[in-house]
N, C-alpha and C. Protein backbone atom coordinates (compact mmCIF):
# COMPACT_ATOMS: atom_id res chain seq x y z
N UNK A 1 -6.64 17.38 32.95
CA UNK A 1 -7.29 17.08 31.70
C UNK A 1 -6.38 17.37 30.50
N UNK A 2 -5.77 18.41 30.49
CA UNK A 2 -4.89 18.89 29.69
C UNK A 2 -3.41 17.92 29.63
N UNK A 3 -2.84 17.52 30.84
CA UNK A 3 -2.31 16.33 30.76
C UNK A 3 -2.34 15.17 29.67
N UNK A 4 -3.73 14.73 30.19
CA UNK A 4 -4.28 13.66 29.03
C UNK A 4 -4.38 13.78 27.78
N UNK A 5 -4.77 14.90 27.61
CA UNK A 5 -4.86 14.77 26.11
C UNK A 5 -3.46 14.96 25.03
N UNK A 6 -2.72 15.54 25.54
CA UNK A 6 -1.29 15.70 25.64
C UNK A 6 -0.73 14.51 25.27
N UNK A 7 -0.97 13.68 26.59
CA UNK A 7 -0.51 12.41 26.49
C UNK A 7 -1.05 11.38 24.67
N UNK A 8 -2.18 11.77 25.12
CA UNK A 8 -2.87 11.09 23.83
C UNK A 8 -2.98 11.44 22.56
N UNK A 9 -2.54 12.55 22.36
CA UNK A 9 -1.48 13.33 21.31
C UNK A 9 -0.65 12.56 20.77
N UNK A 10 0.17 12.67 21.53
CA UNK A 10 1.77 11.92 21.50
C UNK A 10 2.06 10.78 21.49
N UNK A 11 1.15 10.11 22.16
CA UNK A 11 0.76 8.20 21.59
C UNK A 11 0.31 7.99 19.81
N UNK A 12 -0.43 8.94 19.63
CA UNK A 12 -0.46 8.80 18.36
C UNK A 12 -0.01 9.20 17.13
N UNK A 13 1.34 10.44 17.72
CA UNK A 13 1.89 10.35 16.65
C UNK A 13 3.20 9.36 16.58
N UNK A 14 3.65 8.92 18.08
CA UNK A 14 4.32 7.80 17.84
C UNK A 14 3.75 6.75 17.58
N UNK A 15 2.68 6.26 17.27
CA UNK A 15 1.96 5.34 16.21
C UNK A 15 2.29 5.56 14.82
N UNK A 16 1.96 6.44 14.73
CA UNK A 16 1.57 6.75 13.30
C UNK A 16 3.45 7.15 12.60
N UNK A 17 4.43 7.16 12.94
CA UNK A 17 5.76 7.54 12.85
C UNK A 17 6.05 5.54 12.88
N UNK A 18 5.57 4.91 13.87
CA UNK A 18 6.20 3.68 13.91
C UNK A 18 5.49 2.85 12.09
N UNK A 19 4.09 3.32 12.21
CA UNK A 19 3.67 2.74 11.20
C UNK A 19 4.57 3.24 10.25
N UNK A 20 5.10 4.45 9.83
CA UNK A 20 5.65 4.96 8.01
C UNK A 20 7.05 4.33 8.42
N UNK A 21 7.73 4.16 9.47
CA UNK A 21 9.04 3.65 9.60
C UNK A 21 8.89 1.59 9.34
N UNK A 22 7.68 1.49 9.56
CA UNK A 22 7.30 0.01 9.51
C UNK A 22 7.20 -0.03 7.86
N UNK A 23 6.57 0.29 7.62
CA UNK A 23 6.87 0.23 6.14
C UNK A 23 8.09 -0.06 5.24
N UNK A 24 8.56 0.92 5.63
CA UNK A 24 10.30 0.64 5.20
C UNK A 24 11.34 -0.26 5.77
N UNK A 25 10.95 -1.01 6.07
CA UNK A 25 11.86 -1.84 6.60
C UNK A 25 12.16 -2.87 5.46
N UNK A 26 13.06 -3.64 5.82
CA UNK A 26 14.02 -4.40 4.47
C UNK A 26 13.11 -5.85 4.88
N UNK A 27 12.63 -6.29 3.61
CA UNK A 27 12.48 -7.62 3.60
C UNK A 27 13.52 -8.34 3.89
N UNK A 28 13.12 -9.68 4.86
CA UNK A 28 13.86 -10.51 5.05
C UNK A 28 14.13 -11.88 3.61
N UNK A 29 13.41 -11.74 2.97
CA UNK A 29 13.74 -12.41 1.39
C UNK A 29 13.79 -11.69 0.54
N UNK A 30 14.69 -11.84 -0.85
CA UNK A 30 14.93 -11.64 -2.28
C UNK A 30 13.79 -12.15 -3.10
N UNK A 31 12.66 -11.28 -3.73
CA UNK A 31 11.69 -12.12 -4.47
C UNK A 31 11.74 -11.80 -5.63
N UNK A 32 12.16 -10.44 -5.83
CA UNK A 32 12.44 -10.30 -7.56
C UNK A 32 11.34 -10.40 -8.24
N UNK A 33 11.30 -11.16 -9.24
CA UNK A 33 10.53 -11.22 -10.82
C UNK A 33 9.67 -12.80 -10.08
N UNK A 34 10.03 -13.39 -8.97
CA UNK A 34 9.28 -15.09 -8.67
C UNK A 34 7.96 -15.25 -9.18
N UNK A 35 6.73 -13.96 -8.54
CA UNK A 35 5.65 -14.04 -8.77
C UNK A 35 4.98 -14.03 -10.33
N UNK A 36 5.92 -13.16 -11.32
CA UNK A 36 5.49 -12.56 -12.16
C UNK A 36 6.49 -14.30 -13.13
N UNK A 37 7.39 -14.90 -12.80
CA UNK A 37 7.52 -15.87 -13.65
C UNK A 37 6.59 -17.32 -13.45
N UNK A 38 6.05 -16.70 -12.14
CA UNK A 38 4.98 -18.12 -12.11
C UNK A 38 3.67 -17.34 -12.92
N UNK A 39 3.10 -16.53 -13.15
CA UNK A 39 2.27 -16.05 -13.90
C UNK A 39 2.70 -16.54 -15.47
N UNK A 40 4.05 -16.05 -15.97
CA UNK A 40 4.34 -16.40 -17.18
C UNK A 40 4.26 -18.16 -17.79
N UNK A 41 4.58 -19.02 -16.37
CA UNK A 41 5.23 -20.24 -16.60
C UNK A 41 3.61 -20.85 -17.04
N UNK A 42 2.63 -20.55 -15.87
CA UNK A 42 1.50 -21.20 -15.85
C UNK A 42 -0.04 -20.26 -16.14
N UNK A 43 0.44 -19.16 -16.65
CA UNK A 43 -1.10 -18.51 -17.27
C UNK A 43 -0.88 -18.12 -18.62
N UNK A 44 0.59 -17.67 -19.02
CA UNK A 44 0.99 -17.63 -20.04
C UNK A 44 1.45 -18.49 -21.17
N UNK A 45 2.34 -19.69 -20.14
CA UNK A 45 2.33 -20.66 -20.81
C UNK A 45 3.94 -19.85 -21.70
N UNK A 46 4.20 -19.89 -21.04
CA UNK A 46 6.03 -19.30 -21.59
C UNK A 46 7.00 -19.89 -20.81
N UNK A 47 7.55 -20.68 -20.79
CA UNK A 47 8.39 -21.31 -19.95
C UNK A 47 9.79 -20.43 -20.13
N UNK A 48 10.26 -19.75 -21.50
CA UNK A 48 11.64 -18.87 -21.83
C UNK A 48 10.95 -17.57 -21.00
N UNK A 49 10.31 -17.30 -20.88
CA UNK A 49 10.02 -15.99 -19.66
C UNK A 49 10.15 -16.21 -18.64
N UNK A 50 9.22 -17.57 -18.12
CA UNK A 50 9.74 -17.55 -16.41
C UNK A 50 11.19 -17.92 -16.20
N UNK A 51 11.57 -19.07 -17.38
CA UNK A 51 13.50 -18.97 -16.96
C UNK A 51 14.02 -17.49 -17.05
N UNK A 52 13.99 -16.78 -17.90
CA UNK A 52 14.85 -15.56 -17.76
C UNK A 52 14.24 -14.69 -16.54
N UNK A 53 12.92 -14.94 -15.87
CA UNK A 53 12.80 -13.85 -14.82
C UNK A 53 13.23 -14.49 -13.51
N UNK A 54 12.77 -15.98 -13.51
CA UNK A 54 14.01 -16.64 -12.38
C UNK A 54 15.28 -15.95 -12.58
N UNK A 55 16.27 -16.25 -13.55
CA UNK A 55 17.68 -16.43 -13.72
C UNK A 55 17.92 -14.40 -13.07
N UNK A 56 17.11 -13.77 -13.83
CA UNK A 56 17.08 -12.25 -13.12
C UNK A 56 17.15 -12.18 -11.77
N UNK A 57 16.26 -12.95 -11.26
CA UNK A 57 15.86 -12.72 -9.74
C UNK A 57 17.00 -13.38 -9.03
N UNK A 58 17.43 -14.17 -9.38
CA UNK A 58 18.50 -14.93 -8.91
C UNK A 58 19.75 -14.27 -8.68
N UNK A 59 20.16 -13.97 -10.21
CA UNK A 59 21.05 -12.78 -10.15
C UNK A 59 21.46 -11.69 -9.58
N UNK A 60 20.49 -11.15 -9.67
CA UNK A 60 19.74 -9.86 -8.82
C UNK A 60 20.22 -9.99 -7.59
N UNK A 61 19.56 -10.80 -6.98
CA UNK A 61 19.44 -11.26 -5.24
C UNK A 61 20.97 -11.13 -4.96
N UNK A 62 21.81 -12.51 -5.68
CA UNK A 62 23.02 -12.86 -5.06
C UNK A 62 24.02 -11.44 -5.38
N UNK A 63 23.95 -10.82 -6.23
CA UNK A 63 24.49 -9.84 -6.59
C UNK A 63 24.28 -8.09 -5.88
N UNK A 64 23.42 -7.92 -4.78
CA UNK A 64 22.85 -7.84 -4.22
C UNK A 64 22.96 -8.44 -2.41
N UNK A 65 23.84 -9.12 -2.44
CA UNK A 65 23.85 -10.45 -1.12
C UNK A 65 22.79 -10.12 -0.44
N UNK A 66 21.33 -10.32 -0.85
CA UNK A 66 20.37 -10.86 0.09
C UNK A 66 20.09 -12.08 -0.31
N UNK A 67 18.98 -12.40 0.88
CA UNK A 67 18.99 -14.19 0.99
C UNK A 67 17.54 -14.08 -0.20
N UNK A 68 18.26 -15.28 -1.26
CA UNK A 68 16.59 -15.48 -2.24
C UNK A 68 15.59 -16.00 -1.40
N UNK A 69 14.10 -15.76 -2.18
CA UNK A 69 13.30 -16.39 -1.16
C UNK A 69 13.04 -17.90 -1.06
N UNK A 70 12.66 -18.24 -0.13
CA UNK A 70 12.42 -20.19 -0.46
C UNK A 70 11.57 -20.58 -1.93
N UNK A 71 12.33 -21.31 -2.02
CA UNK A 71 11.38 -22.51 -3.65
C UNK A 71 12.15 -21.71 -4.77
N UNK A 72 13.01 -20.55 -4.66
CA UNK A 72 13.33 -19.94 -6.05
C UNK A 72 14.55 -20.89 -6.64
N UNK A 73 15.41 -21.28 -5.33
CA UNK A 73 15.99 -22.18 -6.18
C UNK A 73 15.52 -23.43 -6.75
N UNK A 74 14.85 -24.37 -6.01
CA UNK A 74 14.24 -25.19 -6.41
C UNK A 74 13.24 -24.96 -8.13
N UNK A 75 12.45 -24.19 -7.54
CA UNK A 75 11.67 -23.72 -9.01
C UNK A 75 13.14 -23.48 -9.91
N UNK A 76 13.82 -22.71 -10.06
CA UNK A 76 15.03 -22.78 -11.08
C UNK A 76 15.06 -23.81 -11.61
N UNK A 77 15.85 -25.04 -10.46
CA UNK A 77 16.46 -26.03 -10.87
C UNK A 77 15.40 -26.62 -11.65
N UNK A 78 14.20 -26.92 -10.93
CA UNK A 78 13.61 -27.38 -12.21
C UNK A 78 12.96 -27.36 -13.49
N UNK A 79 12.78 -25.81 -13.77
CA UNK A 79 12.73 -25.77 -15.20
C UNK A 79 14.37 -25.90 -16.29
N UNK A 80 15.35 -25.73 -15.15
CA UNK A 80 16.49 -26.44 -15.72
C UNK A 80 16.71 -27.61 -16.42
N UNK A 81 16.02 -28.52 -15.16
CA UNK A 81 15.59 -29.84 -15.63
C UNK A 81 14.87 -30.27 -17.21
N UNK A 82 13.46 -29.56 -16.12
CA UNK A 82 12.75 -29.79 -18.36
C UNK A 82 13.51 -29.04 -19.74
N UNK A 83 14.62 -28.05 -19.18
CA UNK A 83 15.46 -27.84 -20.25
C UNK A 83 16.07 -29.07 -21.00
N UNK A 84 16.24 -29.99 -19.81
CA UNK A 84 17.67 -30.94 -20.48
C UNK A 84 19.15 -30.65 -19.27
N UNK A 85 18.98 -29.89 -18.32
CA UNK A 85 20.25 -29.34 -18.21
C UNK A 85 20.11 -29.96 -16.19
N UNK A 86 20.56 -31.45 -16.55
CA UNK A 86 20.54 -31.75 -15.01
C UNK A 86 21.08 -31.68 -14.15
N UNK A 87 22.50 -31.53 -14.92
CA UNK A 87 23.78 -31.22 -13.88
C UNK A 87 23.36 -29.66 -13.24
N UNK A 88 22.88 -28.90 -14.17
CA UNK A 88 22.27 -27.79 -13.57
C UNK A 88 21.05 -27.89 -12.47
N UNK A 89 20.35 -28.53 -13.06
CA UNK A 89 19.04 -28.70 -11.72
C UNK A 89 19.74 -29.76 -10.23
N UNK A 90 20.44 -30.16 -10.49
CA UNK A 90 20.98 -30.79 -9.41
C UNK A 90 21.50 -29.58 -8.40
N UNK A 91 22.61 -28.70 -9.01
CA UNK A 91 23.17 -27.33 -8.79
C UNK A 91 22.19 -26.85 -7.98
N UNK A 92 21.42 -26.32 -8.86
CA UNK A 92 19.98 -25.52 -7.51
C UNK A 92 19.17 -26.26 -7.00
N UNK A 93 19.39 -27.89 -6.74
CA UNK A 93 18.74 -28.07 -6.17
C UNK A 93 19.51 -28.33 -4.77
N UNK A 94 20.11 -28.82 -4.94
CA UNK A 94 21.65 -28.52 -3.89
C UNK A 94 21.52 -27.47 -3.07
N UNK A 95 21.40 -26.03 -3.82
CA UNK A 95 21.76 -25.10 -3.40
C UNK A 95 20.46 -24.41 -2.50
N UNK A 96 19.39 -24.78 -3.12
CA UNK A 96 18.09 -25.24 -2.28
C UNK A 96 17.82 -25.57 -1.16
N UNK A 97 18.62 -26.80 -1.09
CA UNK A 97 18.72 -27.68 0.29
C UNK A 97 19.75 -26.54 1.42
N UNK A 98 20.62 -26.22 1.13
CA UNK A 98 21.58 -25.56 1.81
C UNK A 98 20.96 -24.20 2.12
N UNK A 99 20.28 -23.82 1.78
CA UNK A 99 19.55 -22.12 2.53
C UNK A 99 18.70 -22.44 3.08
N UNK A 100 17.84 -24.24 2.86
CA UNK A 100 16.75 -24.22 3.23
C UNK A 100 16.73 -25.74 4.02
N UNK A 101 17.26 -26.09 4.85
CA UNK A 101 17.47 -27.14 5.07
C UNK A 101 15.94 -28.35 5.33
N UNK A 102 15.39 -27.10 5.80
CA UNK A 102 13.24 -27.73 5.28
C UNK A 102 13.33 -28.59 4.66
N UNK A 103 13.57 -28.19 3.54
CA UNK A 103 13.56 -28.47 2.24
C UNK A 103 14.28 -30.05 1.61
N UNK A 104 15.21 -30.36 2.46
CA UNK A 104 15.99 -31.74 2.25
C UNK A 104 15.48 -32.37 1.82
N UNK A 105 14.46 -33.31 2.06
CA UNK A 105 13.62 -34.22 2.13
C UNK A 105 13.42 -34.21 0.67
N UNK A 106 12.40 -33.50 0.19
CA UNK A 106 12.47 -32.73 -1.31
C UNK A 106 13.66 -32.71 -2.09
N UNK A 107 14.17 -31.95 -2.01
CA UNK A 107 15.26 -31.92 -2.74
C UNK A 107 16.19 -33.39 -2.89
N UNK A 108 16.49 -33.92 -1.85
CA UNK A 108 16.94 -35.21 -2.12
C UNK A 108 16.18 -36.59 -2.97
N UNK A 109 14.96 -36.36 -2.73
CA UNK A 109 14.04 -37.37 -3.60
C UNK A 109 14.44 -36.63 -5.43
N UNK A 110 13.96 -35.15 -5.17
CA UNK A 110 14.69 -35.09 -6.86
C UNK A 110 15.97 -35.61 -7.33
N UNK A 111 17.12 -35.28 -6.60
CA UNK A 111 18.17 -35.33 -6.90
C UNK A 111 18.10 -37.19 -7.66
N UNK A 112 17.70 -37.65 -6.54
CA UNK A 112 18.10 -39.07 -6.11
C UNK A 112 16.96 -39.38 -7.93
N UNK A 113 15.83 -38.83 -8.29
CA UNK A 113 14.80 -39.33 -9.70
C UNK A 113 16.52 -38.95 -11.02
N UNK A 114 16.97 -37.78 -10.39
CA UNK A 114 17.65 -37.26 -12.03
C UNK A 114 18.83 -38.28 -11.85
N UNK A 115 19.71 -38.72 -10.64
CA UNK A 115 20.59 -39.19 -10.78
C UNK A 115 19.97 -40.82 -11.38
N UNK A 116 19.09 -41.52 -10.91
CA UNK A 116 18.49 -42.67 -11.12
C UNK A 116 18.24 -42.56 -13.07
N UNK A 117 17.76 -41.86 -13.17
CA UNK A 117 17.33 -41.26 -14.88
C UNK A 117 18.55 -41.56 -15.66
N UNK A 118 19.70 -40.59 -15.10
CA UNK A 118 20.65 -40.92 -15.52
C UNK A 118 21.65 -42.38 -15.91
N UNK A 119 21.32 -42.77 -14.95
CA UNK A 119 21.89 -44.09 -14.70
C UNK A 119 21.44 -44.89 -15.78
N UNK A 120 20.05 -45.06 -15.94
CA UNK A 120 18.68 -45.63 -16.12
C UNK A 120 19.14 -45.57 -18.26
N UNK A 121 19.28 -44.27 -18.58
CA UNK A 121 19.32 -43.72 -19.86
C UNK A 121 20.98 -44.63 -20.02
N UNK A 122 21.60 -44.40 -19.11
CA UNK A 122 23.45 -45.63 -19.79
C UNK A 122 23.25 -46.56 -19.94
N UNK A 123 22.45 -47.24 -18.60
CA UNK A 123 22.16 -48.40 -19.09
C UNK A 123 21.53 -48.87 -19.94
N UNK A 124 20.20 -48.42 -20.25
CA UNK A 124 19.73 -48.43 -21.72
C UNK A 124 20.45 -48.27 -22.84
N UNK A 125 21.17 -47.59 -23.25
CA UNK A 125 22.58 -47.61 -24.02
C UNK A 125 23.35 -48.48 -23.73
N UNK A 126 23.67 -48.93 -22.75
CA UNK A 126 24.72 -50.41 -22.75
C UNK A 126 24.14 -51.41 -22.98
N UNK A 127 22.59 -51.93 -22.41
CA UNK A 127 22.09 -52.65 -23.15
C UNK A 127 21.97 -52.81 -24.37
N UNK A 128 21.85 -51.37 -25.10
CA UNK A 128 21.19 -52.06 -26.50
C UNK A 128 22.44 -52.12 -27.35
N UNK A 129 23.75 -51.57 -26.76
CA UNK A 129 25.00 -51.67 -27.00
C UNK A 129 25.55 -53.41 -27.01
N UNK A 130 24.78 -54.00 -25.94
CA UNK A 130 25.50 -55.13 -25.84
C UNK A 130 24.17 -56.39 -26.56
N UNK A 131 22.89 -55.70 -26.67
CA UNK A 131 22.08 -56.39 -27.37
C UNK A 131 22.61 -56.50 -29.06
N UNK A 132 22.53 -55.34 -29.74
CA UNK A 132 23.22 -54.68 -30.87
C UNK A 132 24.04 -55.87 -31.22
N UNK A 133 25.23 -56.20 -30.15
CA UNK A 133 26.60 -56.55 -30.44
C UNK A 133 26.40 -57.95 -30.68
N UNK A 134 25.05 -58.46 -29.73
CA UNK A 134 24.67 -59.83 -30.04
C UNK A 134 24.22 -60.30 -30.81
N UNK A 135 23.39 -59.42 -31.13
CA UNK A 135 22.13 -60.25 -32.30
C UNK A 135 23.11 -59.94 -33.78
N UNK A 136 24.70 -59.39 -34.11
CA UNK A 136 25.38 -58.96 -35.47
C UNK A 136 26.36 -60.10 -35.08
């Protein structure tokens, strides 16, 4: 009897030792400031907060060499985007695709809207460049 309970002692404090050592263990993602800039972006309505707590978290992470978590680059790149700054959102979105290869599919349909945009905005300028040139 004394056996047993012994035994059942000692089962539970190696439980209870695995649980406080479980705790501490290292996340397998970099999340940083993510949660708290999607709060800012969409309850606050601050878009210069969630960029600077992305660009933190980002920082942070790589500086740091852990792996960011999925969508942080993506989310980056695209408030990059509604910055104006595409060559940049292309950048993370790129960089997106490459940690997250999931993610391709996605990321290539953006890429493929900003590069098309681009295109889209010269030619509109060469048109009205070569309309301009006609109708003077």
């Amino acid at each position: 009897m004394k056996i047993f309970s012994i035994h059942k002692s000692s089962t539970l404090i190696i439980f209870c030792i695995s649980c406080l050592l479980s705790g501490c263990a290292k996340t397998i993602f970099f999340w940083g400031d993510y949660e708290d800039s999607l709060y800012e972006r969409y309850v606050e309505n601050d878009p210069q907060q969630a960029y600077l707590k992305l660009n933190r978290t980002i920082v942070e992470g790589e500086s740091q060499k852990q792996k960011i978590a999925p969508g942080i680059y993506a989310d980056y790149g695209f408030i990059l985007f509604q910055r104006g700054d595409t060559s940049g959102a292309i950048q993370y979105f790129l960089k997106e695709k490459q940690q997250y290869p999931e993610s391709t599919a996605l990321m290539n349909k953006l890429i493929s809207k900003i590069e098309a945009k681009q295109k889209g905005d010269k030619s509109s300028v060469e048109s009205k460049i070569v309309l301009d040139g006609a109708t003077k």
